[in-house]
N, C-alpha and C. Protein backbone atom coordinates (compact mmCIF):
# COMPACT_ATOMS: atom_id res chain seq x y z
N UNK A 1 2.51 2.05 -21.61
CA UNK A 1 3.30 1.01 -22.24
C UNK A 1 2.72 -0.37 -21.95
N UNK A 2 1.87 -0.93 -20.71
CA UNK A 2 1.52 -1.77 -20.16
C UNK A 2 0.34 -2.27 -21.09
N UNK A 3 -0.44 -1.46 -21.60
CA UNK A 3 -1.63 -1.30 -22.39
C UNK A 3 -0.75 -1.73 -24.17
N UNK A 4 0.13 -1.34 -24.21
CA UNK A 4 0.40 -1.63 -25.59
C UNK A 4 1.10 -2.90 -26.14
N UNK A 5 0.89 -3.25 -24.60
CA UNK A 5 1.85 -5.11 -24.78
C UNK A 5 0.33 -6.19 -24.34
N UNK A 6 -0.60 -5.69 -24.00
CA UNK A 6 -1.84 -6.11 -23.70
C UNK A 6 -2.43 -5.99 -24.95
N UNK A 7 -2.32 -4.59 -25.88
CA UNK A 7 -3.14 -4.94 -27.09
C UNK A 7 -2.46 -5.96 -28.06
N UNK A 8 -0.90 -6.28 -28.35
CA UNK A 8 -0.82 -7.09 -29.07
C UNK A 8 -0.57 -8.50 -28.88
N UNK A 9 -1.22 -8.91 -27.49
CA UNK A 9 -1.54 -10.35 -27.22
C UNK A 9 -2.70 -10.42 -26.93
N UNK A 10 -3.45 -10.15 -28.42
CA UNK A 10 -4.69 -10.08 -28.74
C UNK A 10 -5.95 -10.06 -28.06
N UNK A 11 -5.63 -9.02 -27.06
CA UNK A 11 -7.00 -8.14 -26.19
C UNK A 11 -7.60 -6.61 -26.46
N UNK A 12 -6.77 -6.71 -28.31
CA UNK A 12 -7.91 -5.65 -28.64
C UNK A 12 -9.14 -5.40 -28.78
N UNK A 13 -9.61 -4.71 -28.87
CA UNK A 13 -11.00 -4.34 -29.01
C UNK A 13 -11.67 -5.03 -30.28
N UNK A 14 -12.88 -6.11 -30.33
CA UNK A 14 -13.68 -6.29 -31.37
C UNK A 14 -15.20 -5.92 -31.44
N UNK A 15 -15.32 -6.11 -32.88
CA UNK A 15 -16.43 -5.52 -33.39
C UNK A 15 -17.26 -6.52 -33.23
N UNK A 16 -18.58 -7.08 -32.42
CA UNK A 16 -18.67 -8.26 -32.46
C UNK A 16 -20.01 -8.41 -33.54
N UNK A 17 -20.06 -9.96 -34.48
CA UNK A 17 -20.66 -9.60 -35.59
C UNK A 17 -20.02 -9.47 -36.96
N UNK A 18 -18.97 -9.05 -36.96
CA UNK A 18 -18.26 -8.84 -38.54
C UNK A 18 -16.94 -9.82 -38.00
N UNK A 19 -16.68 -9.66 -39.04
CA UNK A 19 -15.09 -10.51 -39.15
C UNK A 19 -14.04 -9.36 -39.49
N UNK A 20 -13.10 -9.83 -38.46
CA UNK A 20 -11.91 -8.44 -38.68
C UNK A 20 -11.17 -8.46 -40.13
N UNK A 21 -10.67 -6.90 -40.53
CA UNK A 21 -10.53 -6.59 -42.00
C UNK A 21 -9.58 -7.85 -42.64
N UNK A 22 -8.64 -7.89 -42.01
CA UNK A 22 -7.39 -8.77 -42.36
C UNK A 22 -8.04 -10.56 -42.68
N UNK A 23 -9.62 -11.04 -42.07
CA UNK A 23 -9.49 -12.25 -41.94
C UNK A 23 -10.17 -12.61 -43.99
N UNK A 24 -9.63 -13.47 -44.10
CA UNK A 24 -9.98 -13.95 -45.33
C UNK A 24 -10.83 -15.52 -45.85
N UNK A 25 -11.30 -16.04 -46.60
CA UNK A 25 -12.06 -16.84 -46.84
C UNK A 25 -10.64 -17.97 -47.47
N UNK A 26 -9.29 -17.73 -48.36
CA UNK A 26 -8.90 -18.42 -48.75
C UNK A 26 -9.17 -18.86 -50.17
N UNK A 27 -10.70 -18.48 -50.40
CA UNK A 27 -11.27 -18.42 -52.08
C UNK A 27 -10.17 -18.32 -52.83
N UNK A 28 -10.03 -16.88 -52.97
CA UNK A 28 -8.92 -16.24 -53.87
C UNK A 28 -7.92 -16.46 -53.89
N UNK A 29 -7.23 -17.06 -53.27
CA UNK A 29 -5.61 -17.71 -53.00
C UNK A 29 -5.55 -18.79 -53.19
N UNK A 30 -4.06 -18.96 -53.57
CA UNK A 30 -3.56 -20.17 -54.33
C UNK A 30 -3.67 -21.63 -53.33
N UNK A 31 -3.89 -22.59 -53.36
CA UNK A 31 -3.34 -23.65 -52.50
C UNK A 31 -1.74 -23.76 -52.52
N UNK A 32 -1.89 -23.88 -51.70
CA UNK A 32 -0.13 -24.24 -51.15
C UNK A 32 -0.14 -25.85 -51.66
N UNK A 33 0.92 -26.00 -51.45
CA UNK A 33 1.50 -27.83 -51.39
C UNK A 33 2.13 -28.32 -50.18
N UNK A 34 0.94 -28.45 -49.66
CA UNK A 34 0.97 -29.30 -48.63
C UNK A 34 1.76 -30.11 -47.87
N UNK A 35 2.33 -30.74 -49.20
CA UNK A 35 3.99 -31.86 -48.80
C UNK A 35 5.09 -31.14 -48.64
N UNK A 36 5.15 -29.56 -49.69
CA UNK A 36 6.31 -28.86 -49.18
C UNK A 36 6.34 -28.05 -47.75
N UNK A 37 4.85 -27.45 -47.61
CA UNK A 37 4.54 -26.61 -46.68
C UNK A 37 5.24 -26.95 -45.21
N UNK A 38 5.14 -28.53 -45.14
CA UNK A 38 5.51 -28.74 -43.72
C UNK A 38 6.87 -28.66 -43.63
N UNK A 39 7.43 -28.27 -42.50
CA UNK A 39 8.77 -27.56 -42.14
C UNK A 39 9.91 -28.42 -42.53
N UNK A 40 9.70 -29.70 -41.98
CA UNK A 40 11.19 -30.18 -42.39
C UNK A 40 11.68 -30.33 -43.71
N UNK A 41 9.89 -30.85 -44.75
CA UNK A 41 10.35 -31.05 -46.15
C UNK A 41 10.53 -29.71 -46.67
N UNK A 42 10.39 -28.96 -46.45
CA UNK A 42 10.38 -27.29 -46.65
C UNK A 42 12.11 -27.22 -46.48
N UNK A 43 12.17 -27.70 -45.59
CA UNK A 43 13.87 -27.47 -45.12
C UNK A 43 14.76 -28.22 -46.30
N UNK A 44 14.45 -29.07 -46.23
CA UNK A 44 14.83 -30.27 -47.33
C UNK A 44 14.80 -29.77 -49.03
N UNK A 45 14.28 -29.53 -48.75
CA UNK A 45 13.97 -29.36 -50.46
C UNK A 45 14.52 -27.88 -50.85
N UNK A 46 14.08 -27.11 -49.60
CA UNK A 46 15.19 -25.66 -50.02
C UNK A 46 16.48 -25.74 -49.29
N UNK A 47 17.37 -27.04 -49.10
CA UNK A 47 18.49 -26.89 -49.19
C UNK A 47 19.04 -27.77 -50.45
N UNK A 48 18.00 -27.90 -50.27
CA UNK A 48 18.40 -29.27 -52.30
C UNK A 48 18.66 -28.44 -53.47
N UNK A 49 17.87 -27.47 -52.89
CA UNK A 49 17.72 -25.83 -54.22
C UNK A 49 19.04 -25.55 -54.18
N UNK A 50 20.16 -25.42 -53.28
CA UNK A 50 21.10 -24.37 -53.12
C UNK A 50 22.12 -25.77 -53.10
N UNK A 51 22.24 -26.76 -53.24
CA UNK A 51 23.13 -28.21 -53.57
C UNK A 51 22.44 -28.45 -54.35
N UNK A 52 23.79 -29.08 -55.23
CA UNK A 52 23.40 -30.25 -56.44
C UNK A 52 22.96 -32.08 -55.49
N UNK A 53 23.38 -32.59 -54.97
CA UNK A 53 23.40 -33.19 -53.73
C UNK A 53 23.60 -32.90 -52.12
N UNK A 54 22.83 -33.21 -51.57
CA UNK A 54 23.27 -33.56 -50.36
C UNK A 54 23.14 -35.18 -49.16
N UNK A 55 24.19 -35.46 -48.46
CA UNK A 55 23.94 -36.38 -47.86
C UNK A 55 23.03 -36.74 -46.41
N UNK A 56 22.42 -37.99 -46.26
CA UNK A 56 21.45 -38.19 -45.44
C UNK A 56 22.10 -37.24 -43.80
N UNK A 57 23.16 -37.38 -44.00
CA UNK A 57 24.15 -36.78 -42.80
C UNK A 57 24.00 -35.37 -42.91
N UNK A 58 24.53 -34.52 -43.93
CA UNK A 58 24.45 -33.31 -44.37
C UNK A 58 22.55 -32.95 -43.78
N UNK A 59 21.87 -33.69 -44.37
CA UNK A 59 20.28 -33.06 -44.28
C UNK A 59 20.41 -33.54 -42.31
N UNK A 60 20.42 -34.00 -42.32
CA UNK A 60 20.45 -34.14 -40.02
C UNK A 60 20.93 -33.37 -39.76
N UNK A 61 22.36 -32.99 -40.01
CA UNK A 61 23.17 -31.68 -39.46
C UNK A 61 22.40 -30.46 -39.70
N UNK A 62 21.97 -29.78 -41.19
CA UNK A 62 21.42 -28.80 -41.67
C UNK A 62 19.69 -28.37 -41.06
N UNK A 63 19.50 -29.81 -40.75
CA UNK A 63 17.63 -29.66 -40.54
C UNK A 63 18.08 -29.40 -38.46
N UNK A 64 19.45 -30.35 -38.12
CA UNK A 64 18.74 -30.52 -36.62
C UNK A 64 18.22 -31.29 -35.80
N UNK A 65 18.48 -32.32 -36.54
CA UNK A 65 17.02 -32.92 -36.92
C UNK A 65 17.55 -34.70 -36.34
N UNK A 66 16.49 -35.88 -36.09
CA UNK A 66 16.90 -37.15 -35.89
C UNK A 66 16.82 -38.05 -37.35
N UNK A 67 17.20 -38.86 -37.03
CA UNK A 67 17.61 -40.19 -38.24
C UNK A 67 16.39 -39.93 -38.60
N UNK A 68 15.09 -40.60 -37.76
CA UNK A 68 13.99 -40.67 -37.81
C UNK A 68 13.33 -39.72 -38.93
N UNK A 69 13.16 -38.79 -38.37
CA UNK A 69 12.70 -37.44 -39.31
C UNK A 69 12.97 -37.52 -40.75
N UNK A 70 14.42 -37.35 -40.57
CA UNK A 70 15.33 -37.18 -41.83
C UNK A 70 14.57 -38.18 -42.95
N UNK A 71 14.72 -39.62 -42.59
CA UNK A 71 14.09 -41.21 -43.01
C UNK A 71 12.68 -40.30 -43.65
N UNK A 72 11.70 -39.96 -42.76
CA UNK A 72 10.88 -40.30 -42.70
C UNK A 72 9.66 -39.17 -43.75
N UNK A 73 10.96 -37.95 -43.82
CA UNK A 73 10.53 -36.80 -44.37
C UNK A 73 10.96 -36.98 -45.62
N UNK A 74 11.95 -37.64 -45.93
CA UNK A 74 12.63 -37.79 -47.39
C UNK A 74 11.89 -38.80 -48.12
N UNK A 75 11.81 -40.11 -47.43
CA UNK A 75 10.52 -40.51 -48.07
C UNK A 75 9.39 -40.07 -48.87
N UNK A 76 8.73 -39.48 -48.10
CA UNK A 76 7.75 -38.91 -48.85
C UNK A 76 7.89 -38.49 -49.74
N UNK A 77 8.81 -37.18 -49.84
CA UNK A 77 9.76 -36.24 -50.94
C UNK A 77 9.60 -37.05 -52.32
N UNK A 78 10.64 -38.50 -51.49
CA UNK A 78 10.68 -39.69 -53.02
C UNK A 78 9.99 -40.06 -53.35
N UNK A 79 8.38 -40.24 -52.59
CA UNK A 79 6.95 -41.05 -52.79
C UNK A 79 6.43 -40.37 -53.78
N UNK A 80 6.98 -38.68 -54.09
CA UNK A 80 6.37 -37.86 -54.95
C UNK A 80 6.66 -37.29 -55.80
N UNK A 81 8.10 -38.13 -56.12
CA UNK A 81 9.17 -37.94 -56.82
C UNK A 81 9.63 -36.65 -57.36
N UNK A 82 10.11 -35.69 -55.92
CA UNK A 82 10.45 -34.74 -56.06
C UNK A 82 11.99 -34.67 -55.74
N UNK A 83 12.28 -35.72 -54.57
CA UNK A 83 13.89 -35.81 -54.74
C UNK A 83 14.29 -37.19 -54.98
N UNK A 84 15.43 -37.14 -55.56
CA UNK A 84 15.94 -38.98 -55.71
C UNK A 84 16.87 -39.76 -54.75
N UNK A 85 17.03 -40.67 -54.53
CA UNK A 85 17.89 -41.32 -53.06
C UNK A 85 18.78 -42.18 -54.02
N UNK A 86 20.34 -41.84 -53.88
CA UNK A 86 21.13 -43.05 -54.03
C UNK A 86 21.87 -43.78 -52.79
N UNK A 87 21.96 -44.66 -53.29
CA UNK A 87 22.81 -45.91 -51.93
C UNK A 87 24.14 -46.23 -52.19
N UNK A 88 25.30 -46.19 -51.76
CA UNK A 88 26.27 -46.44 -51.72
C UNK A 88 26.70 -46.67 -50.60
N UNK A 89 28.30 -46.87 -50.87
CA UNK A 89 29.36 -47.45 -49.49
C UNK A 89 30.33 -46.73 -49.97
N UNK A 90 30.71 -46.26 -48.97
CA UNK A 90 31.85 -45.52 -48.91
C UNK A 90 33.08 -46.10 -48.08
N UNK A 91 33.86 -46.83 -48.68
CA UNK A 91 34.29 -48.34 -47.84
C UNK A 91 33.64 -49.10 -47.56
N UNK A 92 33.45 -49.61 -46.59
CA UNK A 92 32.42 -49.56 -45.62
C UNK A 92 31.11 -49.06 -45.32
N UNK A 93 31.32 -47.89 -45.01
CA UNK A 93 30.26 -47.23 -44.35
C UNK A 93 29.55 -47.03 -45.71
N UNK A 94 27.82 -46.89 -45.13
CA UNK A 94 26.61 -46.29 -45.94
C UNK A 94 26.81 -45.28 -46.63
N UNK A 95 26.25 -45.23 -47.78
CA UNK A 95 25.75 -43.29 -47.95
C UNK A 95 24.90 -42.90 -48.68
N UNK A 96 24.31 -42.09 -48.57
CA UNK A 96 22.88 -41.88 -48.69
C UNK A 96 22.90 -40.64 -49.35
N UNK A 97 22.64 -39.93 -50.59
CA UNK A 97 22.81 -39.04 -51.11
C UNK A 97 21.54 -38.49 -51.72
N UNK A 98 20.97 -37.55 -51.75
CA UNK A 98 19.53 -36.86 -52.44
C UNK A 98 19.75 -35.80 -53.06
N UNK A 99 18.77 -35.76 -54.21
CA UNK A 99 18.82 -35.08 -55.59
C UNK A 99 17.51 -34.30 -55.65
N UNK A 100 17.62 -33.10 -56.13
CA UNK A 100 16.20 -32.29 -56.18
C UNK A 100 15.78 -33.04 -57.81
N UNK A 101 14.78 -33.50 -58.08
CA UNK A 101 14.65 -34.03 -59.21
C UNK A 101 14.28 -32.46 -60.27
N UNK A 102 13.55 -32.55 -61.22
CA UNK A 102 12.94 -31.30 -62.49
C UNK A 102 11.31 -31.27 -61.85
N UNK A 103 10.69 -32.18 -61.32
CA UNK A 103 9.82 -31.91 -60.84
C UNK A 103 9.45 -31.42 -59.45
N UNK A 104 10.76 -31.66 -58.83
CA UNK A 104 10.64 -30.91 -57.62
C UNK A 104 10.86 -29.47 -57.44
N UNK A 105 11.52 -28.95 -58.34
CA UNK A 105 12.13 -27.81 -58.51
C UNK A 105 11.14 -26.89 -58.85
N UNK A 106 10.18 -27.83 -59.92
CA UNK A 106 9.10 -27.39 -60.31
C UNK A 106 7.84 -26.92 -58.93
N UNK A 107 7.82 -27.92 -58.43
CA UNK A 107 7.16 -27.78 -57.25
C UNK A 107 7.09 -26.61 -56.43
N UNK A 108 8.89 -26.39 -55.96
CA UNK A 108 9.28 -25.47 -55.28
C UNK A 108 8.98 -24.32 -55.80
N UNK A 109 9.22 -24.30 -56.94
CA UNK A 109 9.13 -22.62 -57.23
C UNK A 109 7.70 -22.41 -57.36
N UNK A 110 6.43 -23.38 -57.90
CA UNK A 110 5.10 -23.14 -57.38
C UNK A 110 4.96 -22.80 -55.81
N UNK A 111 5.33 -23.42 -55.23
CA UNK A 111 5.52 -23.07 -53.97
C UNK A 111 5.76 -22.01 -53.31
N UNK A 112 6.71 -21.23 -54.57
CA UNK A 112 7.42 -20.30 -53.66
C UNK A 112 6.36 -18.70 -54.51
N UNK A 113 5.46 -18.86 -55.29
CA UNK A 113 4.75 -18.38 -55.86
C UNK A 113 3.68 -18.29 -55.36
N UNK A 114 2.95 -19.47 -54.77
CA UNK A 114 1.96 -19.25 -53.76
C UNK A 114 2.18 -18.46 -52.71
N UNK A 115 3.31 -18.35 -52.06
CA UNK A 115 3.47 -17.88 -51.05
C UNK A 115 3.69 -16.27 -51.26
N UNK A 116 4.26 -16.06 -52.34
CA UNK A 116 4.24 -14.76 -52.67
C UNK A 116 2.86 -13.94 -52.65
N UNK A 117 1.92 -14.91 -53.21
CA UNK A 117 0.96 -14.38 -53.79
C UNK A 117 -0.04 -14.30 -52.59
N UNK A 118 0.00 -15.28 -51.64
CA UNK A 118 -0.70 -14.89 -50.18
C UNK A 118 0.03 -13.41 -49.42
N UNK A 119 1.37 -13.55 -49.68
CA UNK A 119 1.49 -12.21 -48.72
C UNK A 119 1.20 -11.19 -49.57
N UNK A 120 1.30 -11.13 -50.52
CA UNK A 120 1.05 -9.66 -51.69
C UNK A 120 -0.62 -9.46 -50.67
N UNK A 121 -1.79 -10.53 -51.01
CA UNK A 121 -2.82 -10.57 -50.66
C UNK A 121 -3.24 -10.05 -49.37
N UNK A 122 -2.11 -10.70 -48.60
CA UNK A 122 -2.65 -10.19 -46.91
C UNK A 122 -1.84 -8.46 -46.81
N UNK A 123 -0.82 -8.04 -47.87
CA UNK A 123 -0.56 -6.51 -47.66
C UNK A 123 -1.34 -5.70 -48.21
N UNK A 124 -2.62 -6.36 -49.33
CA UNK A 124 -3.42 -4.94 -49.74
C UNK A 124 -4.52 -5.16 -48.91
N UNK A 125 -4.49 -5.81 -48.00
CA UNK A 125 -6.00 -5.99 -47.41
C UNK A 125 -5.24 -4.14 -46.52
């Protein structure tokens, strides 16, 4: 049993000289999107999928996440006009509300197509 927790923290045996079956060049596969790929906008944008809105509050609670982040990840999102930001007051207080735009959606589901299409790739290897 000691041996089988040793081989899969990668002290199996190699072939030295070839490249193991599973490793790939990337040629043949799709590019990802980059801006979605990273985790928080990833988070963001597939909770935008499943809301018609959500608030700057709602995305902190849901992600985990600090002001900072939240600010700083949504930005971008808007830089690429994949989600939209409105401003209001709610009395008083701020509010900050985001919209998956038609091109983000668009995005996402490329997104979510690439990703399909890498794991299809890495299961017939």
């Amino acid at each position: 049993m000691a041996r089988q927790v040793a081989l899969l923290d990668d002290e199996a045996p190699r072939n030295r000289g070839s490249r193991p079956r599973s490793a790939w060049t990337g040629k043949d596969l799709p590019k990802l999107d980059r801006l979605i790929h990273e985790r928080m906008r990833l988070g963001i944008v597939s909770a935008l999928v499943g809301n018609e809105t959500l608030t700057f509050n709602d995305l902190k609670k849901l992600l985990g996440t600090t002001d900072g982040n939240v600010s700083v990840h949504t930005r971008k999102l808007e830089e690429a006009q994949y989600i939209t930001c409105k401003k209001s007051f709610d009395g008083r207080v701020p509010k900050t509300e985001y919209r998956l735009t038609a091109t983000g959606r668009r995005a996402f589901e490329r997104y979510l197509d690439h990703m399909e299409a890498l794991v299809n790739a890495m299961r017939e290897r």
